[in-house]
C-alpha atoms as a PDB file:
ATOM      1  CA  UNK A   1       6.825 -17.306  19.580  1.00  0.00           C
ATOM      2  CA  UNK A   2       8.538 -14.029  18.630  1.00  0.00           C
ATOM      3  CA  UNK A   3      12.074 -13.385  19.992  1.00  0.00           C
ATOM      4  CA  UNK A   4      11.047  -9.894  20.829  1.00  0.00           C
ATOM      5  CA  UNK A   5       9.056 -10.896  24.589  1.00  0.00           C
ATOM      6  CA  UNK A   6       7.490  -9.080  27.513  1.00  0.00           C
ATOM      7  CA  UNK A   7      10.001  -6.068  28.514  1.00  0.00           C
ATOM      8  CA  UNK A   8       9.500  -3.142  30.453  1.00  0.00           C
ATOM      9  CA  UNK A   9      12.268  -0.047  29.002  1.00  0.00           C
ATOM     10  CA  UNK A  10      12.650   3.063  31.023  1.00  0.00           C
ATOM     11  CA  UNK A  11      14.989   5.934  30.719  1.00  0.00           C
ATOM     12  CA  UNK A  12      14.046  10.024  31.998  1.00  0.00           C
ATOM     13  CA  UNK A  13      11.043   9.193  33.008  1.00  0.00           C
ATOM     14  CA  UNK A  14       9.687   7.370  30.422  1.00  0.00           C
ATOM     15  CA  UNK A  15       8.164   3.696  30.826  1.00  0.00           C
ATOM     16  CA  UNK A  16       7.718   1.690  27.728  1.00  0.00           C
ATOM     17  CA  UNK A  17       5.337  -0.880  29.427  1.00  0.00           C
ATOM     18  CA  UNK A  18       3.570  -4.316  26.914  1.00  0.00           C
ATOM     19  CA  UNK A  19      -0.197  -3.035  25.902  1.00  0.00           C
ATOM     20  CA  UNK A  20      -2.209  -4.497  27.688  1.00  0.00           C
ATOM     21  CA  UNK A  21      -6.875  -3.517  27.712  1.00  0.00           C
ATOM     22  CA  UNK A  22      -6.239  -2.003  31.640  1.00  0.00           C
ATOM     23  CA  UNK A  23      -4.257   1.190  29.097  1.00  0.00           C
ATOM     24  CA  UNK A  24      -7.728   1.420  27.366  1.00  0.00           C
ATOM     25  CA  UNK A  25      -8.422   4.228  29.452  1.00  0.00           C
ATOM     26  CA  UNK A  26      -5.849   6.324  29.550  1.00  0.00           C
ATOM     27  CA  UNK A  27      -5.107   5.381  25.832  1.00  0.00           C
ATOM     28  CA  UNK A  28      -8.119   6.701  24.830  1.00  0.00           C
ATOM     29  CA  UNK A  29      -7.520   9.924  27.210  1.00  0.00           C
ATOM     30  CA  UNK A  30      -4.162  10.060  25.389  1.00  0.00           C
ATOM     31  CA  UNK A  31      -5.695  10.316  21.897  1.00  0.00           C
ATOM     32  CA  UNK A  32      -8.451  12.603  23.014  1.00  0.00           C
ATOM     33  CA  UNK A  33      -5.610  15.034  23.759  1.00  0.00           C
ATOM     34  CA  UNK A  34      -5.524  16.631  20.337  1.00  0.00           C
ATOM     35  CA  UNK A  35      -8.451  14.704  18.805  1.00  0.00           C
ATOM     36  CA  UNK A  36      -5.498  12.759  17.105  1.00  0.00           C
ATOM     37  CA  UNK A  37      -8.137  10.234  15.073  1.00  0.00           C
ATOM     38  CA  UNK A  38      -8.785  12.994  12.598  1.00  0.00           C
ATOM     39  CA  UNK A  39      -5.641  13.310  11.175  1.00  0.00           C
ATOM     40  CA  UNK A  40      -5.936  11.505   7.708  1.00  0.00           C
ATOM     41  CA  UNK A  41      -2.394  10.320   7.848  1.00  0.00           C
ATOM     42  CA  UNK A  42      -2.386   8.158  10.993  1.00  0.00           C
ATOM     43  CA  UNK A  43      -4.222   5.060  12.395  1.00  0.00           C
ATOM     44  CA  UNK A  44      -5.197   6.882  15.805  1.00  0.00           C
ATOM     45  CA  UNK A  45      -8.262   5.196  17.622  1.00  0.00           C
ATOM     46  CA  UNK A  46     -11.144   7.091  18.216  1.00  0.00           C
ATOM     47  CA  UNK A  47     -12.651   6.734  21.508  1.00  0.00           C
ATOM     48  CA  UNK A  48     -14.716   3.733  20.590  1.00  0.00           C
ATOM     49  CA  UNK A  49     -12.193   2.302  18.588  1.00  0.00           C
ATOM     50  CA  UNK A  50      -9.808   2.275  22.092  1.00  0.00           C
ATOM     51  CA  UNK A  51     -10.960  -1.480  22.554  1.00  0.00           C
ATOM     52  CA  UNK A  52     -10.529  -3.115  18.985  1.00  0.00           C
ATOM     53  CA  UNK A  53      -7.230  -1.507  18.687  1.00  0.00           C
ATOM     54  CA  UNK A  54      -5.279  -2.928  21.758  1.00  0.00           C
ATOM     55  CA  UNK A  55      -7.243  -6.196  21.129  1.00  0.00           C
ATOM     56  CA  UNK A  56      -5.805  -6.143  17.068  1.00  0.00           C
ATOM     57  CA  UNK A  57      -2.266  -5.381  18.856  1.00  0.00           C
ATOM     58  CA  UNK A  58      -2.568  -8.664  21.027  1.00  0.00           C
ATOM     59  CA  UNK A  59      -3.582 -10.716  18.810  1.00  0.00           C
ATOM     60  CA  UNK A  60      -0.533  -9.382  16.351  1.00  0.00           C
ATOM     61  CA  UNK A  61       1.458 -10.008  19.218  1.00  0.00           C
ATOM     62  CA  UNK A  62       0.281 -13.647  19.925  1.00  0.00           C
ATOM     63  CA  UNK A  63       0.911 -14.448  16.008  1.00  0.00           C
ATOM     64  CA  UNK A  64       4.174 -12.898  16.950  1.00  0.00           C
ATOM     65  CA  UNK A  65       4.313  -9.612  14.296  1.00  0.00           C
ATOM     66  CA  UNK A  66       3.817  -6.945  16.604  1.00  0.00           C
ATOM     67  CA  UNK A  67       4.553  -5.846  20.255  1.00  0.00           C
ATOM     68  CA  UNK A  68       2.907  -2.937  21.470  1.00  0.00           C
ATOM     69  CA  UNK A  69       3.992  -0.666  24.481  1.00  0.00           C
ATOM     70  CA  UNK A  70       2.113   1.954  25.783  1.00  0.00           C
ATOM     71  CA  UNK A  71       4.499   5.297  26.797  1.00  0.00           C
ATOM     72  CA  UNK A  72       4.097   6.765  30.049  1.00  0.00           C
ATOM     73  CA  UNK A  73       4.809   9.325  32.565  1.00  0.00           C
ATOM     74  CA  UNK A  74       6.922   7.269  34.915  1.00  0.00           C
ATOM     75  CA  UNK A  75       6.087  10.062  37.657  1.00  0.00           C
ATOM     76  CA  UNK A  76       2.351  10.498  37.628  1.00  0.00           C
ATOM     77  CA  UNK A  77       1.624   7.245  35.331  1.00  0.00           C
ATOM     78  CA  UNK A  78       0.054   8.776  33.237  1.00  0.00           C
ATOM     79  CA  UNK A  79      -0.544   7.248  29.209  1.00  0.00           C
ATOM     80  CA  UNK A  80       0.845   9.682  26.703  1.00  0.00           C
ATOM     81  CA  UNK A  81       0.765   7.438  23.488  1.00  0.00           C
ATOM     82  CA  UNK A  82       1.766   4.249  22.449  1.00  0.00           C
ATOM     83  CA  UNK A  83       4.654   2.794  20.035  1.00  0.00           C
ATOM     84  CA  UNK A  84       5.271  -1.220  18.885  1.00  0.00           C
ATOM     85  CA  UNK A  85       7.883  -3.045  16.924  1.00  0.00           C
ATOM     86  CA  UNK A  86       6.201  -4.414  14.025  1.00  0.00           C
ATOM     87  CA  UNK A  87       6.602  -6.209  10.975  1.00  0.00           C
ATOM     88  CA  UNK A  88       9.396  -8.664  13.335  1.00  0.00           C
ATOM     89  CA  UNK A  89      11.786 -10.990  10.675  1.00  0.00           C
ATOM     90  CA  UNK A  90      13.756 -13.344  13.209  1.00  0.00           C
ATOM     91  CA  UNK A  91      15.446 -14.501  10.895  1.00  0.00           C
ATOM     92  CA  UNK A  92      17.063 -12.437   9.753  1.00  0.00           C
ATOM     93  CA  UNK A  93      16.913 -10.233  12.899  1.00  0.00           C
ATOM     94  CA  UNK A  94      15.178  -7.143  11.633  1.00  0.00           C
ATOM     95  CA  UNK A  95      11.993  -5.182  13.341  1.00  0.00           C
ATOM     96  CA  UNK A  96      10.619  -1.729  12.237  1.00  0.00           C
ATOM     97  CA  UNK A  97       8.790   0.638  14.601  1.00  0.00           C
ATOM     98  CA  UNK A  98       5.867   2.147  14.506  1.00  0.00           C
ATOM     99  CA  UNK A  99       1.913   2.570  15.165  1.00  0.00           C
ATOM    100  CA  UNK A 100       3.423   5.372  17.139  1.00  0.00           C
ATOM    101  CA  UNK A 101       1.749   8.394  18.591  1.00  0.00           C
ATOM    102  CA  UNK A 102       1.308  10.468  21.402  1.00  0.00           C
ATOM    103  CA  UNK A 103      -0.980  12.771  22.964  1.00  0.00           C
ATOM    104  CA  UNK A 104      -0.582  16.463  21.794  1.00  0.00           C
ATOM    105  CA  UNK A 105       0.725  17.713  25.179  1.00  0.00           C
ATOM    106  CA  UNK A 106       3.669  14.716  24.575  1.00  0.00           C
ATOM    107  CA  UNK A 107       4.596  16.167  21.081  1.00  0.00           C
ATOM    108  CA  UNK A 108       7.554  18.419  20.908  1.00  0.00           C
ATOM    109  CA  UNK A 109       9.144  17.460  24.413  1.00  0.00           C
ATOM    110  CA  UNK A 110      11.659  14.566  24.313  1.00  0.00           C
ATOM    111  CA  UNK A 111       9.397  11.794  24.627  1.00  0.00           C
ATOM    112  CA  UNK A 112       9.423  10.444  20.710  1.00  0.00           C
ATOM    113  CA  UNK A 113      13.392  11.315  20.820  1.00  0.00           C
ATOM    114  CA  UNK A 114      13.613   9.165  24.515  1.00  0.00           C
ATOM    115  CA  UNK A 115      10.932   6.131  23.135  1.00  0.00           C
ATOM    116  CA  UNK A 116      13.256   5.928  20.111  1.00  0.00           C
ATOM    117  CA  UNK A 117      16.593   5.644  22.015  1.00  0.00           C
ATOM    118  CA  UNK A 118      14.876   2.824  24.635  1.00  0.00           C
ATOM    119  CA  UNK A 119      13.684   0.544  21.435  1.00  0.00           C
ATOM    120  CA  UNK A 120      16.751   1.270  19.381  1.00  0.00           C
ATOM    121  CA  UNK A 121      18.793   0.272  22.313  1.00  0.00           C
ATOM    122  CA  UNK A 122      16.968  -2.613  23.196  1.00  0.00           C
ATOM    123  CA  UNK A 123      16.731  -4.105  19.478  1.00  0.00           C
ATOM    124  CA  UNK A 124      20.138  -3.692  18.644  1.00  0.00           C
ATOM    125  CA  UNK A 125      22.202  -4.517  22.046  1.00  0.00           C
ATOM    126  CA  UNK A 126      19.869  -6.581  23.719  1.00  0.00           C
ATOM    127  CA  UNK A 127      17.794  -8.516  20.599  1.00  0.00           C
ATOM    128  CA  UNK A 128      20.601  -8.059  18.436  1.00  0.00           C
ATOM    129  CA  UNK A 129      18.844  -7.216  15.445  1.00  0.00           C
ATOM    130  CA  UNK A 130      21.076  -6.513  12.362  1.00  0.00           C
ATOM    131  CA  UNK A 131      18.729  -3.437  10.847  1.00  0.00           C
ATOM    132  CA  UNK A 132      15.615  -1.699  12.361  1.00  0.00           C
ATOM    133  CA  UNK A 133      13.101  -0.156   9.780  1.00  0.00           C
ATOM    134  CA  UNK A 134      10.330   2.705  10.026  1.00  0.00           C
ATOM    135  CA  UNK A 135       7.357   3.439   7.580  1.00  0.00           C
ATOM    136  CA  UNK A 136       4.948   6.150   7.301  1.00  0.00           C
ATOM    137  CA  UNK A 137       2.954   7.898   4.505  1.00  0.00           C
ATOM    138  CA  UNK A 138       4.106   9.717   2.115  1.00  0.00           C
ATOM    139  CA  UNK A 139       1.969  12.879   2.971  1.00  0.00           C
ATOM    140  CA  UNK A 140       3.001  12.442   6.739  1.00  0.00           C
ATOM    141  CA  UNK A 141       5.559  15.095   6.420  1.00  0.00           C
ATOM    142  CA  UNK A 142       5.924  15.594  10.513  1.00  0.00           C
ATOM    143  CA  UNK A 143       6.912  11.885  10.874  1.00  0.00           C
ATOM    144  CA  UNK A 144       9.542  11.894   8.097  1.00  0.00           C
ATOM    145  CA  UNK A 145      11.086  14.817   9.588  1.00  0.00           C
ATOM    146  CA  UNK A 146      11.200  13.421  13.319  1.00  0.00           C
ATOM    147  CA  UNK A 147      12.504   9.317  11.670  1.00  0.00           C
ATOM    148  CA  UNK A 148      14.946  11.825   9.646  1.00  0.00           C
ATOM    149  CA  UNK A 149      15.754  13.766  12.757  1.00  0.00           C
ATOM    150  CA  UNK A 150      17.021  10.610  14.494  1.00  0.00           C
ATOM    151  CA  UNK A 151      19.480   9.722  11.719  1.00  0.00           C
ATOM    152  CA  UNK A 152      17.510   6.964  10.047  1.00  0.00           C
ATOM    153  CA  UNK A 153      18.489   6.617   6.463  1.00  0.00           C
ATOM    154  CA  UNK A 154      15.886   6.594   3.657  1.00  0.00           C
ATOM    155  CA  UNK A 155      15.181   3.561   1.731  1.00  0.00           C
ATOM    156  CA  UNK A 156      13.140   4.469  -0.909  1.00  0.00           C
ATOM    157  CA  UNK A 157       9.259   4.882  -1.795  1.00  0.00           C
ATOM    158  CA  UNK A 158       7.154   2.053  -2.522  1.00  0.00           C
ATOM    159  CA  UNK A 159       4.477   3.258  -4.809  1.00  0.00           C
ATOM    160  CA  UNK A 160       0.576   2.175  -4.382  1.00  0.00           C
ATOM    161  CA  UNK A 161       1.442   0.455  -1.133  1.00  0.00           C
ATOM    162  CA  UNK A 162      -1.689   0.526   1.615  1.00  0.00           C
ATOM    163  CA  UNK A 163      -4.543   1.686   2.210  1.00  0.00           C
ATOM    164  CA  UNK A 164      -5.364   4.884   4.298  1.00  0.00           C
ATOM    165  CA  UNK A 165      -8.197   4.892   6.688  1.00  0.00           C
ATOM    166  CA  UNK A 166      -9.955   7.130   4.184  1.00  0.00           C
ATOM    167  CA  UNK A 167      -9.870   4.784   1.298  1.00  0.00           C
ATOM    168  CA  UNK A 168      -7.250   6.289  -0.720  1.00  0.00           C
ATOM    169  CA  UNK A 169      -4.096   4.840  -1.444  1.00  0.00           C
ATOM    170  CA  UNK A 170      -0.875   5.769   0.095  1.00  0.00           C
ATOM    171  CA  UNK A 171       2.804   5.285  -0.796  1.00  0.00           C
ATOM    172  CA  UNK A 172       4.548   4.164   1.725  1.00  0.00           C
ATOM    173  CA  UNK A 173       7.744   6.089   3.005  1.00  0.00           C
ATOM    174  CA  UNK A 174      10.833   3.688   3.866  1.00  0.00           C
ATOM    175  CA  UNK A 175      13.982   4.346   6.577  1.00  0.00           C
ATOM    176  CA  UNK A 176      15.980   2.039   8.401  1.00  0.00           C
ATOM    177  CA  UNK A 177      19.312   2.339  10.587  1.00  0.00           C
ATOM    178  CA  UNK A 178      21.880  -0.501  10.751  1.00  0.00           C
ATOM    179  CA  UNK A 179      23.804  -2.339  13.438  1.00  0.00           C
ATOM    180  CA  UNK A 180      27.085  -0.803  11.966  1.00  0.00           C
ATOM    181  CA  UNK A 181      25.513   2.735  12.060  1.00  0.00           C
ATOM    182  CA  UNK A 182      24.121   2.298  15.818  1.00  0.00           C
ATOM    183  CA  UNK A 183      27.105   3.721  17.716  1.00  0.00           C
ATOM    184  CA  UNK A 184      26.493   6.677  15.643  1.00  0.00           C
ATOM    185  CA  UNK A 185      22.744   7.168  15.851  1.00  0.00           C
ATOM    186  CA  UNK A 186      22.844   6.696  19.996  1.00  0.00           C
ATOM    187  CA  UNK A 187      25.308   8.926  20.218  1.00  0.00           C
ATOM    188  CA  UNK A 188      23.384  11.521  18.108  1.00  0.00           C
ATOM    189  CA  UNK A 189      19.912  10.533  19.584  1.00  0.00           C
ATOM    190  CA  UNK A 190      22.234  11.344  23.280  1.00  0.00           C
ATOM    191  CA  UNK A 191      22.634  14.516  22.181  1.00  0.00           C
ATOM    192  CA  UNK A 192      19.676  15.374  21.505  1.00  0.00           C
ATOM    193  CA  UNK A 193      18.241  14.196  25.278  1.00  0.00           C
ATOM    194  CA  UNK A 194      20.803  16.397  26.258  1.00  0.00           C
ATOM    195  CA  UNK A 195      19.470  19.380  24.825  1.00  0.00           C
ATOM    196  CA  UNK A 196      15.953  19.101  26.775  1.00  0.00           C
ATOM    197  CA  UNK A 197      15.902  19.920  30.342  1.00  0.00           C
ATOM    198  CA  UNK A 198      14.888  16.169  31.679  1.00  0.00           C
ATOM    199  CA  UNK A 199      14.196  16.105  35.514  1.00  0.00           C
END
């Protein structure tokens, strides 16, 4: 059993609710909003791929790796992407997030910047995780930016590291934010929200 369990995180109306197959619809609407599956540097379902995704997420979650939560529109309830902790160390208190993305209407607008700040929060003040981590490809240049954006800290490169859904081989981008830099980053990630016009 993973000490990160069934939570529900919401903040300007955004829900972070668990993944559960009743989101396969409006998952699969979500990712149909941009045709997001094409992009070579993500891991974005196709429409017939909706299915074997969340069921791959639950059964990471029941081995206790990964907890996915579907984002939505606290107002209409609408699905606009979906984000996890991953890759969860108890031990020595440490998650990463990621498998995140959202619907190309969702991009741009506060939503990442608001998902971040509700698992950031939640890991380090409620969890009380000593480091959080992020990943992403080395040719993923929008996702660097917007982990950079929220003050993460770069790790390094690991070279050779995965596989892309192509077949070639990616390296693997590392960032991570501490407990003793927290104060910092939710102050900065505040800002930020404060910036958009958030009804």
């Amino acid at each position: 059993m993973s000490f990160v369990n069934s939570v529900n995180l919401s903040l300007y109306g955004i829900l972070l609710e668990p993944l559960s197959y009743e989101h396969e619809e409006g998952l699969t609407q979500a990712a149909t909003d941009g045709a997001l599956w094409d992009l070579r540097v993500t891991s974005v379902p196709s429409p017939e791929q909706t299915y074997g995704y969340i069921q791959s997420a639950l059964k990471s979650r029941e081995q206790g790796d990964r907890f996915a939560f579907v984002v939505k529109d606290q107002v209409s309830g609408k699905i606009l992407g979906t984000t996890s902790y991953h890759d969860i160390v108890e031990a020595i208190k440490r998650v990463e997030i990621g498998y995140t993305w959202y619907a190309k209407s969702a991009q741009r607008t506060h939503v990442n910047t608001t998902c971040k700040l509700l698992l950031l929060n939640h890991a380090f003040e409620t969890l009380g995780c000593q480091v959080v981590g992020w990943r992403t490809d080395n040719f993923n240049f929008a996702s660097q930016r917007a982990i950079e954006r929220l003050g993460a800290k770069k790790d390094g490169v690991i070279r050779a590291h995965a596989l892309r859904k192509d077949g070639t081989i990616r390296d693997t981008v590392m960032y991570s934010v501490t407990a003793g830099e927290w104060p910092e980053v939710k102050a900065h990630l505040l800002y930020l929200l404060s910036r958009y016009r958030i009804t």
